[in-house]
Protein backbone atom coordinates (compact mmCIF):
# COMPACT_ATOMS: atom_id res chain seq x y z
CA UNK A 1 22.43 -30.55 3.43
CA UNK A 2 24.38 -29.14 0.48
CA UNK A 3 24.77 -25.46 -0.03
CA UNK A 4 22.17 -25.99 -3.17
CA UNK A 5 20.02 -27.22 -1.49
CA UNK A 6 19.76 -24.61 1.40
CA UNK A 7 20.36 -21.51 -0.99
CA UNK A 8 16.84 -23.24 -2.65
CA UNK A 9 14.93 -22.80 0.21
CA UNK A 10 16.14 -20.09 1.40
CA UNK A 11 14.89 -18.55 -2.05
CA UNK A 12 11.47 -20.46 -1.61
CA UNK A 13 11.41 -18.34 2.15
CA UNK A 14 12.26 -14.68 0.50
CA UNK A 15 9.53 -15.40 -2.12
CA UNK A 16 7.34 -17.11 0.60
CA UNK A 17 7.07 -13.90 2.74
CA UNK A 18 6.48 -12.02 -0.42
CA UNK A 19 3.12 -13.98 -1.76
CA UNK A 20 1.87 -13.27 2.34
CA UNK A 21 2.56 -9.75 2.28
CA UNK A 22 0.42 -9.43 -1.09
CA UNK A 23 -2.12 -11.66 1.09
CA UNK A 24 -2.16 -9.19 4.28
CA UNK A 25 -2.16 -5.97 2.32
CA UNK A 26 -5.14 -6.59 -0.19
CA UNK A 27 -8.43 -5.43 0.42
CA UNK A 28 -10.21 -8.64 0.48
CA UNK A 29 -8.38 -11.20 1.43
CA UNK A 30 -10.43 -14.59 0.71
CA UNK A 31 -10.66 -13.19 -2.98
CA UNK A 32 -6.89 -12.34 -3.35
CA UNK A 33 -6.35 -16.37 -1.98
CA UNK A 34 -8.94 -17.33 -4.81
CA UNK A 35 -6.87 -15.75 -7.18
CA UNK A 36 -3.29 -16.83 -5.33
CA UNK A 37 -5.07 -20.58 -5.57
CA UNK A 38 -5.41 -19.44 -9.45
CA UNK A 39 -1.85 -18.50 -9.83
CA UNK A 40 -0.91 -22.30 -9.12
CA UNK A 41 -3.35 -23.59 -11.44
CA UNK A 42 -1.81 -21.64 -14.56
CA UNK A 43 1.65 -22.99 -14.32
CA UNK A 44 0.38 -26.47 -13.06
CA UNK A 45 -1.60 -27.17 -16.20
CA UNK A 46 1.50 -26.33 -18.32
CA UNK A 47 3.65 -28.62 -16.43
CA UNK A 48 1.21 -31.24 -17.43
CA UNK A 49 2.08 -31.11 -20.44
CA UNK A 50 5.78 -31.07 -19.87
CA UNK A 51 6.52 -33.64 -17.37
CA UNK A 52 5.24 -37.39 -16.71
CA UNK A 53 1.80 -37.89 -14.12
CA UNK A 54 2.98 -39.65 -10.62
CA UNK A 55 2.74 -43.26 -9.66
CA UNK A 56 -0.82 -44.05 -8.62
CA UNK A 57 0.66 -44.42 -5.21
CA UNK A 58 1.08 -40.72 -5.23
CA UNK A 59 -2.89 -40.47 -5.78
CA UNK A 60 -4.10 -40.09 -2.51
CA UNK A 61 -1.78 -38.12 -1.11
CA UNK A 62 -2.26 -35.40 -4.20
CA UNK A 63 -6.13 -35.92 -3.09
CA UNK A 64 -5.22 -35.07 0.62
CA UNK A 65 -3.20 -32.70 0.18
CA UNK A 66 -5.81 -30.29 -2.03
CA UNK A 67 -8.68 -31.04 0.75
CA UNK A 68 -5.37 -29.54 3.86
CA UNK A 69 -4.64 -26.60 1.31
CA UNK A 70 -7.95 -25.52 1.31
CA UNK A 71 -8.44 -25.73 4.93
CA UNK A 72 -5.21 -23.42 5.20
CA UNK A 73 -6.17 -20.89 2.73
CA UNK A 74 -9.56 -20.50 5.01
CA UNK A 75 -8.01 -20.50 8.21
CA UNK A 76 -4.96 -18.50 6.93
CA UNK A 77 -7.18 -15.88 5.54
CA UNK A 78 -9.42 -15.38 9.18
CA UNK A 79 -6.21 -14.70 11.32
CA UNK A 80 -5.26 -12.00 8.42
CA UNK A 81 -8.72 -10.57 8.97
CA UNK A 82 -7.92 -10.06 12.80
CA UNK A 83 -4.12 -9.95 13.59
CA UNK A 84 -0.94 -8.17 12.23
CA UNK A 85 0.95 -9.57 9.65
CA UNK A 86 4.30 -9.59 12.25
CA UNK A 87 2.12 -11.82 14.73
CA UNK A 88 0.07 -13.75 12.51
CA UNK A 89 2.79 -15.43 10.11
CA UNK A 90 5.01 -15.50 12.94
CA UNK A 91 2.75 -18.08 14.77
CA UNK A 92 1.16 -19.78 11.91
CA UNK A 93 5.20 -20.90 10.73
CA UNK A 94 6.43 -20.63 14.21
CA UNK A 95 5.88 -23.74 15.46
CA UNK A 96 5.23 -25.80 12.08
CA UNK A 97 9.72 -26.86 11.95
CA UNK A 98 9.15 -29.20 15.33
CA UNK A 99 5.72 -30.79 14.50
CA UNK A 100 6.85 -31.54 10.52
CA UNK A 101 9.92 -33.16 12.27
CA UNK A 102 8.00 -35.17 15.14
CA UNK A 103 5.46 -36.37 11.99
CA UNK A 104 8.37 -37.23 9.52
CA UNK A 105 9.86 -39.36 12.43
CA UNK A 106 6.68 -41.25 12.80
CA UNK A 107 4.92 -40.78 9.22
CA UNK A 108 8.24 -40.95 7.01
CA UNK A 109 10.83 -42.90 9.02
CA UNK A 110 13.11 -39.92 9.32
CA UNK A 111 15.25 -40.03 13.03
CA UNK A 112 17.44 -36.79 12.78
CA UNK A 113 20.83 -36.62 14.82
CA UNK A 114 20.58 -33.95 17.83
CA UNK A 115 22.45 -31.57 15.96
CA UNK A 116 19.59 -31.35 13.78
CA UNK A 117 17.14 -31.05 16.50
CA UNK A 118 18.98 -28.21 17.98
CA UNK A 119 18.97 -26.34 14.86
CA UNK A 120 15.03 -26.89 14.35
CA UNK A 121 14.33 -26.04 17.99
CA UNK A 122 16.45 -22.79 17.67
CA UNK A 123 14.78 -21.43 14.26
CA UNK A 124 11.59 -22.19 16.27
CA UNK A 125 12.73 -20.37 19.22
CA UNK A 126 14.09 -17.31 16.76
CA UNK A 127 10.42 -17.28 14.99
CA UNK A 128 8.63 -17.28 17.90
CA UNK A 129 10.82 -14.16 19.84
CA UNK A 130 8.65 -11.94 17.28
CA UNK A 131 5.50 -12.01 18.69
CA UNK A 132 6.20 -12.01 22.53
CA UNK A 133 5.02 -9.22 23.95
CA UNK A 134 3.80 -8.07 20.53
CA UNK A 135 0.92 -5.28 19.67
CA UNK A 136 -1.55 -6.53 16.88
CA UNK A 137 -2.64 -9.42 19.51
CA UNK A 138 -6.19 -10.68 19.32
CA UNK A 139 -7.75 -13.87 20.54
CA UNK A 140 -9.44 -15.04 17.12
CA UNK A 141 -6.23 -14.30 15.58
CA UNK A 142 -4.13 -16.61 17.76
CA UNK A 143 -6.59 -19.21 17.46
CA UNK A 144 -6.40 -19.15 13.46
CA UNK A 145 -3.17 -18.82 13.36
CA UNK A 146 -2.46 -22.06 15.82
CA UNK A 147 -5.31 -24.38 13.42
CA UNK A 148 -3.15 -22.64 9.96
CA UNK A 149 0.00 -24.10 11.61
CA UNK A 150 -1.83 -27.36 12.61
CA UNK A 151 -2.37 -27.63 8.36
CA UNK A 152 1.00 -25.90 7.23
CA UNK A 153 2.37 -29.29 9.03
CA UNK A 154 -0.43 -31.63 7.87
CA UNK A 155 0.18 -30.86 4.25
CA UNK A 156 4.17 -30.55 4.36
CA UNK A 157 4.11 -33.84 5.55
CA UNK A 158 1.48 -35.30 3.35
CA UNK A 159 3.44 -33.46 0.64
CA UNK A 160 7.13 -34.92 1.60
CA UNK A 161 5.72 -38.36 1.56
CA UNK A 162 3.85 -37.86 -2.04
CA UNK A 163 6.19 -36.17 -3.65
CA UNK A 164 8.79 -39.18 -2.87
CA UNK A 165 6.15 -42.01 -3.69
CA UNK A 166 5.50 -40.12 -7.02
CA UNK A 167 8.20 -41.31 -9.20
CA UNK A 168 8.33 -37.65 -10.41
CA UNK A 169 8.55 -34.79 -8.50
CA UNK A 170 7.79 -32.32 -10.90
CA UNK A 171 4.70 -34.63 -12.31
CA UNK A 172 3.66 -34.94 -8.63
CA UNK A 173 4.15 -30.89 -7.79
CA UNK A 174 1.81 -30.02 -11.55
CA UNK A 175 -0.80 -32.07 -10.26
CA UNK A 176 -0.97 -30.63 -6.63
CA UNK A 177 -1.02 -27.33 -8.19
CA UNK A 178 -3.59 -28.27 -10.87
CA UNK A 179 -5.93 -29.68 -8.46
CA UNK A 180 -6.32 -26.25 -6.90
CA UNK A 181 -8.81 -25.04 -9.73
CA UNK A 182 -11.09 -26.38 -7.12
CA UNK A 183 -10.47 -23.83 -4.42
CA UNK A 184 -10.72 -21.33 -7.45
CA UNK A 185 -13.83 -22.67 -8.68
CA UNK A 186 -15.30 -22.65 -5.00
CA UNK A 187 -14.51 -18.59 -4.30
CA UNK A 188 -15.35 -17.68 -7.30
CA UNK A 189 -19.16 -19.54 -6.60
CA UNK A 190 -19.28 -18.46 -3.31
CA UNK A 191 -18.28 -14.97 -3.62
CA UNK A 192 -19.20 -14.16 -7.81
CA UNK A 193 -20.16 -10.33 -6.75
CA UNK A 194 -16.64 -9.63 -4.75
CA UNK A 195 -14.76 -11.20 -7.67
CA UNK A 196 -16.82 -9.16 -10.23
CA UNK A 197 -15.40 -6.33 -8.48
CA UNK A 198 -12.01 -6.68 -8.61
CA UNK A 199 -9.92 -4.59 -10.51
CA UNK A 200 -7.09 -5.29 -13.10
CA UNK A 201 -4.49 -4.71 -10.92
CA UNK A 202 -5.41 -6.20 -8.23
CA UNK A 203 -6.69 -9.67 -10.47
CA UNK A 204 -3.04 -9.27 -11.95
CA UNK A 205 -1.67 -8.76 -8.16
CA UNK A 206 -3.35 -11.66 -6.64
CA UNK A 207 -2.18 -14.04 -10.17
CA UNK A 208 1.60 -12.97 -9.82
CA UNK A 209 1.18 -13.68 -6.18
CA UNK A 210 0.16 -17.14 -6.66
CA UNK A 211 2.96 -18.02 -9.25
CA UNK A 212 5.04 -16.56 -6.47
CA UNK A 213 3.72 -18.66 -4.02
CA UNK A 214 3.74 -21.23 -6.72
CA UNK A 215 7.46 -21.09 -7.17
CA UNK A 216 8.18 -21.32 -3.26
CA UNK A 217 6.50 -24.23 -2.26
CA UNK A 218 7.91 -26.10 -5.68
CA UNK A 219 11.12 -25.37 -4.67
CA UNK A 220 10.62 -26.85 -0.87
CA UNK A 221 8.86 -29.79 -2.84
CA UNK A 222 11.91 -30.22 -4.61
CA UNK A 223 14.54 -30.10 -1.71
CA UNK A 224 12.28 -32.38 -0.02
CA UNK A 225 13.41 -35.33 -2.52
CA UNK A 226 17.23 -34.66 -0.97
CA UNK A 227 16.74 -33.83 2.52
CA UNK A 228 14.77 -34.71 5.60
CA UNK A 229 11.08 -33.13 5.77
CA UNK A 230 12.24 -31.49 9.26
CA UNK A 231 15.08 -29.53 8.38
CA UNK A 232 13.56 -28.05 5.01
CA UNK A 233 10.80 -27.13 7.10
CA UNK A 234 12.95 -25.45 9.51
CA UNK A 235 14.96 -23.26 6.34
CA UNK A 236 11.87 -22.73 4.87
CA UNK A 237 10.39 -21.01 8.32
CA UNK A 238 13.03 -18.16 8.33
CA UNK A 239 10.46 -16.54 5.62
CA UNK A 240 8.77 -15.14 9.24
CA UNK A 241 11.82 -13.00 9.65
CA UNK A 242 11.28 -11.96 5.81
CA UNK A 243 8.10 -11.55 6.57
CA UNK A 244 8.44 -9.52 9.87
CA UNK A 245 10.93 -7.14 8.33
CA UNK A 246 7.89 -6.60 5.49
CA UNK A 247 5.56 -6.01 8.38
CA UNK A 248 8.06 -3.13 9.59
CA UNK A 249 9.06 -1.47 6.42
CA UNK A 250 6.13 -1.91 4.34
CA UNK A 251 2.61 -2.03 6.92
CA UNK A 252 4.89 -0.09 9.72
CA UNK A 253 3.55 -2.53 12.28
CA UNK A 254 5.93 -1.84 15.01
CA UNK A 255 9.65 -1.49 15.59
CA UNK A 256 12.34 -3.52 14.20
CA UNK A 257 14.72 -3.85 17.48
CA UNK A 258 12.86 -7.59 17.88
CA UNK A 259 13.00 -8.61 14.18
CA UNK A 260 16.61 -8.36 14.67
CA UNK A 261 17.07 -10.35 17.73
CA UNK A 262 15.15 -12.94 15.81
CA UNK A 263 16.60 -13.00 12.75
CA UNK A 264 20.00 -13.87 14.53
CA UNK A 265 18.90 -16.25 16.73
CA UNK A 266 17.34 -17.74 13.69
CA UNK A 267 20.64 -17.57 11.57
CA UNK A 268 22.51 -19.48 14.22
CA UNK A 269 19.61 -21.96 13.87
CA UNK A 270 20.33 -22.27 10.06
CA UNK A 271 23.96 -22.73 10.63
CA UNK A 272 23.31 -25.45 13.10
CA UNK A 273 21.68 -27.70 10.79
CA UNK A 274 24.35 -26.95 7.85
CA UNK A 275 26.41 -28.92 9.65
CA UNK A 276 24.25 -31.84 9.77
């Protein structure tokens, strides 16, 4: 992987962690998704405009992946409504590196060297030292969490393979994002009253947190044109340790001894698979 390349993720993570923090500290959290769902619908209709549509090829996949996106933003928001930020994201990314890699090897003909295996295995390993032993455990949360990484590694896959069908990435990634005006359009049905309620800030919160989120998953898109689905995934997972330091500083979930443990066993993970 080039040094671009893995300075782009890497930027996709930071701003990654960001969008869930915004997610975990709002007041109600299926409303602030509505509106994160929103935030990709704003600059996806622009791109529109700007770029050319995918190949029809890249139809079904864009149809897929807005049906595995909404099952995520449901399942993402329940384990934020009964676990800790620092054990929820932790699990929900955790584990996603290994399965995107098993499915690319099947799904998109990618075999990685072993090098790159023991990179992806180590970031795992690194993401998964923050929650053992952890406070903030629940049951429901776990569960969530596991069925949010289950999608995370449905739709990055889906995603990889669309995006490189599409005959334009950025056509394909305005599309994707477009498409979600129909998770909007669902919460704001469903829940009218809550979203009647919000205020300006938090509307204008939940908006800059979906362009946010918006950003970091175009960027992964983008990598994923240059480099096998696995080892983006497994960059793009160090966003727990973002997102565990967040949990520490900014919710005070616990202490930050572990997050550091982590976030070197995670770096030597990263510098594994720089010298794939």
């Amino acid at each position: 992987m080039t040094p671009a390349i893995i300075c782009t993720v890497l930027a996709a993570a930071l701003l990654h962690a960001v969008w869930n923090a915004m997610v975990k500290g709002s007041g109600d959290k299926t409303v602030m998704l509505g509106l994160i769902a929103l935030g990709h619908v704003v600059p996806g209709v622009a791109m529109l405009a700007l770029f050319p549509a995918p190949s029809v090829a890249a139809v079904p996949y864009i149809v897929a992946s807005t049906v595995i996106h909404w099952g995520y933003y449901y399942f993402l928001s329940t384990a934020y409504r009964f676990g800790d930020l620092s054990f929820v994201y932790p699990i929900a990314r955790g584990l996603t590196p290994v399965m995107i890699a098993l499915g690319a090897t099947v799904w998109a003909d990618e075999h990685l060297p072993l090098t790159a295996w023991g990179g992806i295995v180590i970031v795992s390993l690194g993401i998964i030292t923050l929650v053992i032993k952890r406070g903030g455990f629940s049951g429901p949360a776990l569960m969530a969490a596991l069925i949010t990484s289950l999608t995370i590694a449905a739709y990055s896959i889906v995603d990889g393979i669309g995006i490189r069908l599409s005959g334009s990435p950025f056509g394909y990634i305005a599309w994707i994002f477009s498409a979600e005006v129909c998770v909007f359009a669902f919460i704001v049905l469903r829940f009218h009253k809550r979203m009647s309620q919000l205020t300006r800030r938090i509307g204008l919160i939940g908006i800059c947190g979906g362009v946010l989120s918006g950003a970091a998953y175009g960027l992964v898109l983008y990598a994923k044109t240059f480099a096998p689905l696995g080892l983006v995934s497994a960059l793009r997972e160090t966003s727990v340790v973002f997102a565990a330091m967040i949990g520490v500083f900014w919710f005070h979930e616990g202490p930050g001894f572990r997050r550091v443990i982590a976030a070197i066993i995670v770096s030597i993970g990263i510098i594994v698979i720089t010298l794939v």
